[in-house]
PDB file of N, CA and C in Angstrom:
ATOM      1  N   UNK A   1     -22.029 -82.359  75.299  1.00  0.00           N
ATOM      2  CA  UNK A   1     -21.315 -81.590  74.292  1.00  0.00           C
ATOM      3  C   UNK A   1     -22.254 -80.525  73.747  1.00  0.00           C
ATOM      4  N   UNK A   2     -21.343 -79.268  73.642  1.00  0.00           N
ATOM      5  CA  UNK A   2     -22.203 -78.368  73.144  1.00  0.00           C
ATOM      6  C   UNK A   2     -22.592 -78.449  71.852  1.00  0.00           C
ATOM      7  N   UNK A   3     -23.682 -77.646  71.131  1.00  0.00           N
ATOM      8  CA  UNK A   3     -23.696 -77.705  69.756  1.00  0.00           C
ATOM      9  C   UNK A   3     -23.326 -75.975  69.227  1.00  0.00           C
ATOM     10  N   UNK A   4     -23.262 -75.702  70.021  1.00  0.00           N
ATOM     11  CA  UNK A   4     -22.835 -73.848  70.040  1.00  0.00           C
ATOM     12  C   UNK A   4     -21.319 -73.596  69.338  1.00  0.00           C
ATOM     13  N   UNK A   5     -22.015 -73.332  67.879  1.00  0.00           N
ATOM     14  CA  UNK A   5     -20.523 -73.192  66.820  1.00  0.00           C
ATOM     15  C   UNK A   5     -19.383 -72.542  67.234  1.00  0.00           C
ATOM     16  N   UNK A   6     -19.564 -71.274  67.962  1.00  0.00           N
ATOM     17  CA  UNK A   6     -18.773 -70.546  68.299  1.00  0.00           C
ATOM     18  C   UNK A   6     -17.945 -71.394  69.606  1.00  0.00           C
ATOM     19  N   UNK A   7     -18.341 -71.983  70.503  1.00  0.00           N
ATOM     20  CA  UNK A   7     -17.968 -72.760  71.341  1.00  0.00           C
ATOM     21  C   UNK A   7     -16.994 -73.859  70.528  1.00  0.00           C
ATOM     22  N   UNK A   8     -17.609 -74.626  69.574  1.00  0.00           N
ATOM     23  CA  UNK A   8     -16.775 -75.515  68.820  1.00  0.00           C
ATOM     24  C   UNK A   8     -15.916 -74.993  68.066  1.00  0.00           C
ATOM     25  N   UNK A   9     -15.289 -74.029  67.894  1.00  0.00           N
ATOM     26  CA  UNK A   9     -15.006 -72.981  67.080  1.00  0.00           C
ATOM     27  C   UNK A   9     -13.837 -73.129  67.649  1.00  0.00           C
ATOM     28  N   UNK A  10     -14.004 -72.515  68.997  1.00  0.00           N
ATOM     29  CA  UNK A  10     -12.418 -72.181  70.117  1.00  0.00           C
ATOM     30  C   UNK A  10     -12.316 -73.398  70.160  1.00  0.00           C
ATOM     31  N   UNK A  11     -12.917 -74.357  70.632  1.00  0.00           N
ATOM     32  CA  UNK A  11     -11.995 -76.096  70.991  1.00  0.00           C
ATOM     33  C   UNK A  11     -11.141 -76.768  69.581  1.00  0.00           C
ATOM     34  N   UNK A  12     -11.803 -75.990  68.305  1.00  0.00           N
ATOM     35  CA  UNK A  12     -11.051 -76.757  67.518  1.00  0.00           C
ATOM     36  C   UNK A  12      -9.458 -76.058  67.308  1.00  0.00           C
ATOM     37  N   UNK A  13      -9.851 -74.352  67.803  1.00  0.00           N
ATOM     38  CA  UNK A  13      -8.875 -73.593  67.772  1.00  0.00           C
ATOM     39  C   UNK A  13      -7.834 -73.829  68.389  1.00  0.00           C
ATOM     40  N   UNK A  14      -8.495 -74.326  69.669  1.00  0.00           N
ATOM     41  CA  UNK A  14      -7.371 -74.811  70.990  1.00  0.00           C
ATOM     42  C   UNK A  14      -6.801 -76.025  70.697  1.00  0.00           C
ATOM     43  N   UNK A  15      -7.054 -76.660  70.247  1.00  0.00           N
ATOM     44  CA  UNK A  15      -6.934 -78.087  69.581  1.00  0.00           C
ATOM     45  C   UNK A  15      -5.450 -78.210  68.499  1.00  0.00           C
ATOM     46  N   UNK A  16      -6.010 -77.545  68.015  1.00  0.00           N
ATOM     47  CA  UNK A  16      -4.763 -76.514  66.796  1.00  0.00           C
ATOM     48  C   UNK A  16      -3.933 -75.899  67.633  1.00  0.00           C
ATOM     49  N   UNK A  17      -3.538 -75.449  67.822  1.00  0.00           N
ATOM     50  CA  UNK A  17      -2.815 -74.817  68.743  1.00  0.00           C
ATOM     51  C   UNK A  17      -1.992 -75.449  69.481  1.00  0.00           C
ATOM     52  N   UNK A  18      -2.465 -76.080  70.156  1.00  0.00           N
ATOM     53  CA  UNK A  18      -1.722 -77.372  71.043  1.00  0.00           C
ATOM     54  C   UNK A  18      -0.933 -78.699  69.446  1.00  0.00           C
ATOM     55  N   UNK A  19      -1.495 -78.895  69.109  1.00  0.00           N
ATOM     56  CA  UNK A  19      -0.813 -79.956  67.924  1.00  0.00           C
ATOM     57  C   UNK A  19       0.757 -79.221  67.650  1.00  0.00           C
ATOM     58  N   UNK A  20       0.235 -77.776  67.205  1.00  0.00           N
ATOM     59  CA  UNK A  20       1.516 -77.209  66.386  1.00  0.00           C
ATOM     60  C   UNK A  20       2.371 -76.753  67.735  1.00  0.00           C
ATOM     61  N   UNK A  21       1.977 -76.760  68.869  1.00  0.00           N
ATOM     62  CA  UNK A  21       2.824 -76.982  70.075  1.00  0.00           C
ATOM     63  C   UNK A  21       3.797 -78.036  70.163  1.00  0.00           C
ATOM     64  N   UNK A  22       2.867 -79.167  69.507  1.00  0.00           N
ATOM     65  CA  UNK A  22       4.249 -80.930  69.735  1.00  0.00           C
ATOM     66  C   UNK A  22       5.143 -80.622  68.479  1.00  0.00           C
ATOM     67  N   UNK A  23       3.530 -79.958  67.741  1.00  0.00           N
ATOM     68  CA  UNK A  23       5.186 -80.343  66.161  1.00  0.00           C
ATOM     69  C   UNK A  23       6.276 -79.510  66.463  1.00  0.00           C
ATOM     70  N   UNK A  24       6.189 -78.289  66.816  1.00  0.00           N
ATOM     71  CA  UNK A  24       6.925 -77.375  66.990  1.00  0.00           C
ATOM     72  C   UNK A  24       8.306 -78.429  68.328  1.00  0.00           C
ATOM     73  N   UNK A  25       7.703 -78.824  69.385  1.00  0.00           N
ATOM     74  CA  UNK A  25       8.813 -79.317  69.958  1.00  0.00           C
ATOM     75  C   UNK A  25       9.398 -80.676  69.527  1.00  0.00           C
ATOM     76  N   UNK A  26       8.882 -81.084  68.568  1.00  0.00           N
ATOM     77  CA  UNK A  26       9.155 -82.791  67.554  1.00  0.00           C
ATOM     78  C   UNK A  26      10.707 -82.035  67.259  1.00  0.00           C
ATOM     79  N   UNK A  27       9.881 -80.919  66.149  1.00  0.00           N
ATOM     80  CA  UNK A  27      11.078 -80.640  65.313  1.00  0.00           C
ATOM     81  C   UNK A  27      12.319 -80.304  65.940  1.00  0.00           C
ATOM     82  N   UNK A  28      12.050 -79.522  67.098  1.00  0.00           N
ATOM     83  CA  UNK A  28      13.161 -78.923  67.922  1.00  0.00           C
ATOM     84  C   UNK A  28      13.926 -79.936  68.219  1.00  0.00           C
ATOM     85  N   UNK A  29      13.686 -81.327  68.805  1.00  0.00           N
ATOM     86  CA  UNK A  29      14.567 -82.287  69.127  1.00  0.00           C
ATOM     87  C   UNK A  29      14.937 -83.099  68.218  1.00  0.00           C
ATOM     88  N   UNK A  30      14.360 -82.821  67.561  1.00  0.00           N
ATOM     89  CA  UNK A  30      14.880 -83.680  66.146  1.00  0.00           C
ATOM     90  C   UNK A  30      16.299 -82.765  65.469  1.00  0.00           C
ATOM     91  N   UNK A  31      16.152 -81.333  65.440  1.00  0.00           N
ATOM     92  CA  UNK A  31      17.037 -80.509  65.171  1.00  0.00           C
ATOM     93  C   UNK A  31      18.264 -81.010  65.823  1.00  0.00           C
ATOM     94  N   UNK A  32      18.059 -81.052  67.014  1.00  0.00           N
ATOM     95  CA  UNK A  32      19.061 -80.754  68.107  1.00  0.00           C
ATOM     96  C   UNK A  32      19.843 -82.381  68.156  1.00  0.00           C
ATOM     97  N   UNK A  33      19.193 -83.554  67.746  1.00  0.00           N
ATOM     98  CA  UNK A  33      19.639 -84.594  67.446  1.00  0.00           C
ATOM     99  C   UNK A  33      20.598 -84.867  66.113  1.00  0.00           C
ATOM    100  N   UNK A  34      20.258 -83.872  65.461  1.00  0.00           N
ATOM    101  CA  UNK A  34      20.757 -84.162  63.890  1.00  0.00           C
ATOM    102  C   UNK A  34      20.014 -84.957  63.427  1.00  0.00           C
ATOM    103  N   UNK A  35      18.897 -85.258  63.156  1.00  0.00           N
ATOM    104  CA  UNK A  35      17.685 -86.234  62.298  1.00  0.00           C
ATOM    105  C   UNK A  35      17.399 -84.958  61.488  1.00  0.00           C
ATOM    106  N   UNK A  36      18.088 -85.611  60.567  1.00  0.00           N
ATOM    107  CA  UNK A  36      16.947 -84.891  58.952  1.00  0.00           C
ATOM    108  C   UNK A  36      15.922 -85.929  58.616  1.00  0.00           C
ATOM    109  N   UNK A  37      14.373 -84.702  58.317  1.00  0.00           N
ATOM    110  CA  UNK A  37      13.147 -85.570  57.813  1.00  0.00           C
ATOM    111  C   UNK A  37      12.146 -84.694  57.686  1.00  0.00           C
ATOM    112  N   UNK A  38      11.460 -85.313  57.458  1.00  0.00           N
ATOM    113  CA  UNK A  38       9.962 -84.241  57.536  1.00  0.00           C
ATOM    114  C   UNK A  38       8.823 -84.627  58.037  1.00  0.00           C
ATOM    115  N   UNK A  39       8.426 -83.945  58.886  1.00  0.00           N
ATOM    116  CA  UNK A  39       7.191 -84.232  59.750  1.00  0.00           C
ATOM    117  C   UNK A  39       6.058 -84.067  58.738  1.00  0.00           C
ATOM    118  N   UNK A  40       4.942 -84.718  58.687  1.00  0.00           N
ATOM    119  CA  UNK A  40       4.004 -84.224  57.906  1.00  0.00           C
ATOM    120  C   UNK A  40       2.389 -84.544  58.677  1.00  0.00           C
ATOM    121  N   UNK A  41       1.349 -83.710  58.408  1.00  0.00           N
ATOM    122  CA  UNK A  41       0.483 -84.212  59.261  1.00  0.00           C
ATOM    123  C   UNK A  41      -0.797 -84.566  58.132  1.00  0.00           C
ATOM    124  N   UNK A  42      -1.201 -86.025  58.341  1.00  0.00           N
ATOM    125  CA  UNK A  42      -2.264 -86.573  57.669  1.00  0.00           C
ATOM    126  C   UNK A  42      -3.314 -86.840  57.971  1.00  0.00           C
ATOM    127  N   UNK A  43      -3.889 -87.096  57.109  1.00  0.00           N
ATOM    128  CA  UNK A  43      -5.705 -87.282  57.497  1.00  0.00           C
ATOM    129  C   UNK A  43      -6.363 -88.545  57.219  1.00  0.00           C
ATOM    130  N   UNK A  44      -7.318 -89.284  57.268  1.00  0.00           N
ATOM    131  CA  UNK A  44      -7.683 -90.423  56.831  1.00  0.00           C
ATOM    132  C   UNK A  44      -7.149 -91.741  57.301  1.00  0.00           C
ATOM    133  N   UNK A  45      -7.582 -92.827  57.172  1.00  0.00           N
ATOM    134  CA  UNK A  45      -6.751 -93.787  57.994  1.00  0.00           C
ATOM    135  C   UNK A  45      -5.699 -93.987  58.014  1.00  0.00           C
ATOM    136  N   UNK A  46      -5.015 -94.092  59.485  1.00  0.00           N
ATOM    137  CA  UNK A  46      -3.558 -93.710  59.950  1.00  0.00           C
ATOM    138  C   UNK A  46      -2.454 -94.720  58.855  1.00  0.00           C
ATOM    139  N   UNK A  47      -2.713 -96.235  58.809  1.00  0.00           N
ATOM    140  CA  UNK A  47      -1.223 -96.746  58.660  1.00  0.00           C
ATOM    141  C   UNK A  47      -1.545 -96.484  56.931  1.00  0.00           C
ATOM    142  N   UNK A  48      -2.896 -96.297  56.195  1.00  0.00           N
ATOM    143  CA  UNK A  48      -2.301 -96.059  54.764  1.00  0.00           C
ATOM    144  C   UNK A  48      -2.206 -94.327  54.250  1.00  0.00           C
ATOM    145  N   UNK A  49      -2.807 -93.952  55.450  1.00  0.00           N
ATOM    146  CA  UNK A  49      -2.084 -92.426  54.736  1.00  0.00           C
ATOM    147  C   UNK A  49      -0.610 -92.435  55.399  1.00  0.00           C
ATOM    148  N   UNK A  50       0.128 -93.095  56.141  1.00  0.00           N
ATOM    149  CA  UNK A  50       1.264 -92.952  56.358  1.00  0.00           C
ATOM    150  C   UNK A  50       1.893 -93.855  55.235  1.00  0.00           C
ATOM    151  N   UNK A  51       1.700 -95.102  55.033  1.00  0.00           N
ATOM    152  CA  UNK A  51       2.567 -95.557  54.043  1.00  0.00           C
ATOM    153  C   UNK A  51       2.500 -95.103  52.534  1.00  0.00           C
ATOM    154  N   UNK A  52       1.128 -94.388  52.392  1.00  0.00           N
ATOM    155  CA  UNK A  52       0.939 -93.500  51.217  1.00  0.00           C
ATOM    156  C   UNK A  52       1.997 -92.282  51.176  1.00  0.00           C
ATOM    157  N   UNK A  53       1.823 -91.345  52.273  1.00  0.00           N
ATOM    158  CA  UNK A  53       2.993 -90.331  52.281  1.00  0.00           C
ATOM    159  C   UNK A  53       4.618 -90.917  52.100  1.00  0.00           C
ATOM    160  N   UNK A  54       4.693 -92.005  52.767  1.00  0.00           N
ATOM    161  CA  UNK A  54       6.306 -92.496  52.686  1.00  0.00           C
ATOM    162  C   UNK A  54       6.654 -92.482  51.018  1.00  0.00           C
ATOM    163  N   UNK A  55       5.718 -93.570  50.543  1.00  0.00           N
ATOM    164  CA  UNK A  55       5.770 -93.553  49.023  1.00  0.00           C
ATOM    165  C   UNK A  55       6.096 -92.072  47.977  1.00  0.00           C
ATOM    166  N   UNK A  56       4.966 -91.412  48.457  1.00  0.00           N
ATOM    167  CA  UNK A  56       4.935 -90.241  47.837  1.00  0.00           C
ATOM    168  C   UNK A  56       6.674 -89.084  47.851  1.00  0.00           C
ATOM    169  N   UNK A  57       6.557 -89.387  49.189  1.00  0.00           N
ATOM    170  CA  UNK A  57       7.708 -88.513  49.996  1.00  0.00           C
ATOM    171  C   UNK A  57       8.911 -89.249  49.344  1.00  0.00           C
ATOM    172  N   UNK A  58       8.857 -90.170  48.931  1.00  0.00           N
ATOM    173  CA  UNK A  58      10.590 -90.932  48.838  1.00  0.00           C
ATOM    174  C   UNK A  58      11.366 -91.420  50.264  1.00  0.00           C
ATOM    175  N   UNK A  59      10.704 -91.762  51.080  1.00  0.00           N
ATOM    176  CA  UNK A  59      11.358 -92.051  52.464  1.00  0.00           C
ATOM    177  C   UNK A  59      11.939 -92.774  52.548  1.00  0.00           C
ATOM    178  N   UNK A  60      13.059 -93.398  53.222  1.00  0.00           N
ATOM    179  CA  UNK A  60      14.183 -94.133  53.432  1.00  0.00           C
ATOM    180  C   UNK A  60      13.711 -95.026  54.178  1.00  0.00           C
ATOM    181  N   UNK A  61      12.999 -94.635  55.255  1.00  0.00           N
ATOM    182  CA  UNK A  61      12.361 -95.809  56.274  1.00  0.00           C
ATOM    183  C   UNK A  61      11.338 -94.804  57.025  1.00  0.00           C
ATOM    184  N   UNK A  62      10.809 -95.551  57.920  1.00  0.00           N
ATOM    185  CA  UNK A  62       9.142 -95.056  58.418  1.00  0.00           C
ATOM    186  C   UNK A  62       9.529 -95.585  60.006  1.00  0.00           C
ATOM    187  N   UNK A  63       9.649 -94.941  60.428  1.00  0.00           N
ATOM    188  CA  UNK A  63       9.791 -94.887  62.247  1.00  0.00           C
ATOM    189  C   UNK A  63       8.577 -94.567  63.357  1.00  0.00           C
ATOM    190  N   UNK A  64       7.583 -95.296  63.718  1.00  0.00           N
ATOM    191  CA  UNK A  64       6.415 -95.578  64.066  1.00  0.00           C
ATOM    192  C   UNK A  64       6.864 -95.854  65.551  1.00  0.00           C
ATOM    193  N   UNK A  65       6.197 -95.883  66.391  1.00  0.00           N
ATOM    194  CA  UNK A  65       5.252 -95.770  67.918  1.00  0.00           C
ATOM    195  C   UNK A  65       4.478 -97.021  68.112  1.00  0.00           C
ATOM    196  N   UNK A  66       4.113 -97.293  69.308  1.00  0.00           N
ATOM    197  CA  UNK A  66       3.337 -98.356  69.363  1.00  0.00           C
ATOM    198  C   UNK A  66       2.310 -97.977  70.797  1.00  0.00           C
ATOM    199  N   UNK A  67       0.792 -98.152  70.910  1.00  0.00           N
ATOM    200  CA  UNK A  67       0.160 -97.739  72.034  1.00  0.00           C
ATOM    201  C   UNK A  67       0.190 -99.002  72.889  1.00  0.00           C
ATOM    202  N   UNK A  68       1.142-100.255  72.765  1.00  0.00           N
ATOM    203  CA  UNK A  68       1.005-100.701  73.710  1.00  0.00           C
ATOM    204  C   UNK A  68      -0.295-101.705  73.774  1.00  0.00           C
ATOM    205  N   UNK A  69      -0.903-102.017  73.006  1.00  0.00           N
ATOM    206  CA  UNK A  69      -2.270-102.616  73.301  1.00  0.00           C
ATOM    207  C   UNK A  69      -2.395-104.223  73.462  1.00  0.00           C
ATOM    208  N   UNK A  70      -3.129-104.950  73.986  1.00  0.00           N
ATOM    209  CA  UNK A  70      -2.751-106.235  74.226  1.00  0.00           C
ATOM    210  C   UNK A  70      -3.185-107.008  72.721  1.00  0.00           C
ATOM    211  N   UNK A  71      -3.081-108.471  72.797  1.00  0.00           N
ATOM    212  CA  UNK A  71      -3.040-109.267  71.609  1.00  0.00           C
ATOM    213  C   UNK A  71      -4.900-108.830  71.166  1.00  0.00           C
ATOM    214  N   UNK A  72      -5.492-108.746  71.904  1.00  0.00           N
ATOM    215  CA  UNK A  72      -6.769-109.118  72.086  1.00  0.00           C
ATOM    216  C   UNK A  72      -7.347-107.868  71.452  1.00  0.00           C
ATOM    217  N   UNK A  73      -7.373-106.475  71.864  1.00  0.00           N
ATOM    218  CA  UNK A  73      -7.403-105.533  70.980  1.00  0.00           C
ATOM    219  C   UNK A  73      -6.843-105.049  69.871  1.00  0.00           C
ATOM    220  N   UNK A  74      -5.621-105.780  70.025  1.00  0.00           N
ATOM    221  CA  UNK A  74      -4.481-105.327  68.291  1.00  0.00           C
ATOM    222  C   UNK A  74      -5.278-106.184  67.650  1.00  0.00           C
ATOM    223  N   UNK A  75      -5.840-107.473  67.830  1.00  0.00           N
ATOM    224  CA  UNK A  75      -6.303-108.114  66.636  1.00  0.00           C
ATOM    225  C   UNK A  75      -8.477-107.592  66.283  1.00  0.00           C
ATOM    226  N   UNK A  76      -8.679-107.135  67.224  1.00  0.00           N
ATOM    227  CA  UNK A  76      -9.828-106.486  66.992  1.00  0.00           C
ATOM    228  C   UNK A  76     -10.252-105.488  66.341  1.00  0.00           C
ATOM    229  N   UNK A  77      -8.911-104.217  67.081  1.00  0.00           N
ATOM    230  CA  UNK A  77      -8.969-102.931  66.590  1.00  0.00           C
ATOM    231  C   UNK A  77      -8.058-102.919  65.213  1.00  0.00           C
ATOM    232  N   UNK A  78      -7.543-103.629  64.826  1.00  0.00           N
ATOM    233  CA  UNK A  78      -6.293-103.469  63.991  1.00  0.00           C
ATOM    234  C   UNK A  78      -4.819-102.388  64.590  1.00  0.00           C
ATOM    235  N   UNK A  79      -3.964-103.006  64.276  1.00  0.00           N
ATOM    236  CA  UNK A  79      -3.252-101.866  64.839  1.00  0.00           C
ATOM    237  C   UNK A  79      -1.880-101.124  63.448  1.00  0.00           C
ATOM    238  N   UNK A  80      -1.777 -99.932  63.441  1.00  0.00           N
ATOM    239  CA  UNK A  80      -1.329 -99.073  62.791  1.00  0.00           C
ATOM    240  C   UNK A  80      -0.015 -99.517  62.632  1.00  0.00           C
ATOM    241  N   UNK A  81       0.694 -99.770  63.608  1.00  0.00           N
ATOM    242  CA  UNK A  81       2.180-100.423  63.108  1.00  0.00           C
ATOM    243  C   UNK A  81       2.208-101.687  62.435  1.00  0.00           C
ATOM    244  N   UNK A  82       1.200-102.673  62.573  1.00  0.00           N
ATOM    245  CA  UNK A  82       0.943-103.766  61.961  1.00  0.00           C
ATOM    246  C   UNK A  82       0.428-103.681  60.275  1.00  0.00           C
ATOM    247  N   UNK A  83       0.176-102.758  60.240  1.00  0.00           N
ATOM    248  CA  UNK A  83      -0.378-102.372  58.907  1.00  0.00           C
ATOM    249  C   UNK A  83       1.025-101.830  58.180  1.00  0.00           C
ATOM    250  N   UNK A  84       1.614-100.778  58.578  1.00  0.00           N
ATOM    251  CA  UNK A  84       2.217-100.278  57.982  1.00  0.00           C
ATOM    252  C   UNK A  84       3.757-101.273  57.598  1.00  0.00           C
ATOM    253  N   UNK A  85       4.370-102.389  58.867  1.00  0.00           N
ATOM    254  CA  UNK A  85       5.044-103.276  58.529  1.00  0.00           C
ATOM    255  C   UNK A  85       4.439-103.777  57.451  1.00  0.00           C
ATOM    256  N   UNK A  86       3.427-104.393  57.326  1.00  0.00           N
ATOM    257  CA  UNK A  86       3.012-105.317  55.757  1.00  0.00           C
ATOM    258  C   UNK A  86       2.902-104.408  54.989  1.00  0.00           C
ATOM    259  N   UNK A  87       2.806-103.298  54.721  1.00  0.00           N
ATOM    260  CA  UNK A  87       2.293-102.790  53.621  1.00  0.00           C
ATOM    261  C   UNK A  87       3.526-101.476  53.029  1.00  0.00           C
ATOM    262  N   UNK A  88       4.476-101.242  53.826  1.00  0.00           N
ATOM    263  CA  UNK A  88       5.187-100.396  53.823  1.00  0.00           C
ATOM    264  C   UNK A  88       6.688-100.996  52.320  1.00  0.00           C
ATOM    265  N   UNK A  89       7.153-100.046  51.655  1.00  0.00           N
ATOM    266  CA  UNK A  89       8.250-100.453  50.957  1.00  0.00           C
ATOM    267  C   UNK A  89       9.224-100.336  50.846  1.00  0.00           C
ATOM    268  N   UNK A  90       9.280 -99.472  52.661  1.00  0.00           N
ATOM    269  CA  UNK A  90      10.611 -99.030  52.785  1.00  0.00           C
ATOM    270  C   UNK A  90      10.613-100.118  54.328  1.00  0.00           C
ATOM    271  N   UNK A  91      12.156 -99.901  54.867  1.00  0.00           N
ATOM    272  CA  UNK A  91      12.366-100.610  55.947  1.00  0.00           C
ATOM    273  C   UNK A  91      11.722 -99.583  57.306  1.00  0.00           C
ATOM    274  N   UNK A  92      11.191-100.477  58.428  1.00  0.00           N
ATOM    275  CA  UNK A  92      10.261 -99.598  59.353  1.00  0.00           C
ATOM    276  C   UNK A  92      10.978 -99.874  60.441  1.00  0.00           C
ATOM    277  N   UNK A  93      10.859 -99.003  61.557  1.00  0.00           N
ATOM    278  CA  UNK A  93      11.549 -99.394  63.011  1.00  0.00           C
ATOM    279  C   UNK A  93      10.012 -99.165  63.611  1.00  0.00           C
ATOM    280  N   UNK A  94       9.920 -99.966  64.765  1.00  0.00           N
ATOM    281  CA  UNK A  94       8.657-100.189  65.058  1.00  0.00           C
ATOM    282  C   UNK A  94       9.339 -99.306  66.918  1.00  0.00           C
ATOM    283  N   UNK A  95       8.784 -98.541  67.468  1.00  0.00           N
ATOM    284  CA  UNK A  95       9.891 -98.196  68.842  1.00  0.00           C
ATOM    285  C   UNK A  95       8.440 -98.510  69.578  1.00  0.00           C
ATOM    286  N   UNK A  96       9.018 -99.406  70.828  1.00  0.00           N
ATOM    287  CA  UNK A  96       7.900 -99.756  71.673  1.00  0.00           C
ATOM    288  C   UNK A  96       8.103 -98.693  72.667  1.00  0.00           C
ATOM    289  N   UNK A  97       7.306 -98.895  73.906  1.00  0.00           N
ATOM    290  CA  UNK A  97       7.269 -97.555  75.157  1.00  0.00           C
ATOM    291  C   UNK A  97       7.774 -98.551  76.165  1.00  0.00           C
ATOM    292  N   UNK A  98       8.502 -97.789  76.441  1.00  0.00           N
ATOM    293  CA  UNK A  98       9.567 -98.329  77.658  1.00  0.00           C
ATOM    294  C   UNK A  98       9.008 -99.611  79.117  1.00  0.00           C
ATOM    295  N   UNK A  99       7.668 -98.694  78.923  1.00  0.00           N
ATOM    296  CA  UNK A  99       6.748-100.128  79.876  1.00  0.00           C
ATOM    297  C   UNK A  99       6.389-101.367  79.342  1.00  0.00           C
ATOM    298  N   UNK A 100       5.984-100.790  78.270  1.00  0.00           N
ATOM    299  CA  UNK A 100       5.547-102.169  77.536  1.00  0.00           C
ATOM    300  C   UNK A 100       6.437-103.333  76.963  1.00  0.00           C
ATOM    301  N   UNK A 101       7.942-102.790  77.098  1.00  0.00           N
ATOM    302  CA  UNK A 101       8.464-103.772  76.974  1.00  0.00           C
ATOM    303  C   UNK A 101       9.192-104.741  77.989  1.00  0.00           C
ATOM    304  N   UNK A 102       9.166-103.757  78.962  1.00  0.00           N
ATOM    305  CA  UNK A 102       9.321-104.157  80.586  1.00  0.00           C
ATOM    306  C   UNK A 102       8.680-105.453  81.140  1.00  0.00           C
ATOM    307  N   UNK A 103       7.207-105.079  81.223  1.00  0.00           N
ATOM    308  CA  UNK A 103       6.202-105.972  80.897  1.00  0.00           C
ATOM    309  C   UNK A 103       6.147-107.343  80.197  1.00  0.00           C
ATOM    310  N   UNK A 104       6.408-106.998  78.817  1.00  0.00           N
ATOM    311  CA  UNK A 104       6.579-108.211  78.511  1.00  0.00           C
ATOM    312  C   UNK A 104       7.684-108.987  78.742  1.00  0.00           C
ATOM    313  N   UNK A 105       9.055-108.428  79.214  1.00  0.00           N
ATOM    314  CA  UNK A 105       9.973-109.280  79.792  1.00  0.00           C
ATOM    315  C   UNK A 105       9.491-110.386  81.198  1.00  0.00           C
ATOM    316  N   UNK A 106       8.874-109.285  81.831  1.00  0.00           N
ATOM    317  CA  UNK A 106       8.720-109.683  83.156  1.00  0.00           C
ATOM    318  C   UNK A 106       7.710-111.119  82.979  1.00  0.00           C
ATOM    319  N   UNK A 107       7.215-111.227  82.011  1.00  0.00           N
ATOM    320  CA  UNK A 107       6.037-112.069  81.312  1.00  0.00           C
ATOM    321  C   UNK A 107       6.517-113.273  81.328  1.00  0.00           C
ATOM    322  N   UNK A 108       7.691-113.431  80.574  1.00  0.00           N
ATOM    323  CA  UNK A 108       8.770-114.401  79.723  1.00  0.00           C
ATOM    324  C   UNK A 108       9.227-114.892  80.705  1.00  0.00           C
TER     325      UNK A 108
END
């Protein structure tokens, strides 16, 4: 890695750039779905600056992602949907990824 500011300069630029690329297509399908909400982008650790914003925001419910990770790292790493179920005060939908739940059928 370089230490050449100007170098770090453009990657953070490019970096930026690309983000407001997803938000930009979040919102679009969200439009096009009819979901009213608001995207917001936070800083600091993920599941309490999200259940902090819900609070703040007045949110109805909190609709979260999951990376899929096995028992063994969710309980190591902690995991962000696990946090935000306990700690959240609104109702949460937790949406798994289409493999991972495949998977665990095939398990059962």
């Amino acid at each position: 890695m370089s230490s050449d500011p100007a170098m770090i300069s453009r990657m953070i630029q490019q970096e930026e750039e690309e983000v407001n690329a997803i938000v930009s297509k979040i919102k679009d399908k969200l439009t096009q779905c009819g979901v009213r909400g608001k995207l917001l982008r936070l800083s600091g650790e993920a599941g309490h600056a999200i259940v902090k914003a819900a609070e703040s925001e007045g949110a109805m419910c909190i609709v979260t992602g999951t990376r899929g990770m096995g028992k063994v790292r969710r309980t190591l790493l902690g995991s962000v949907s696990d946090y935000i179920l306990h700690h959240a005060h609104v109702p949460v939908l937790v949406c798994r990824h289409k493999d991972e739940h495949s998977e665990q059928q095939q398990q059962q």
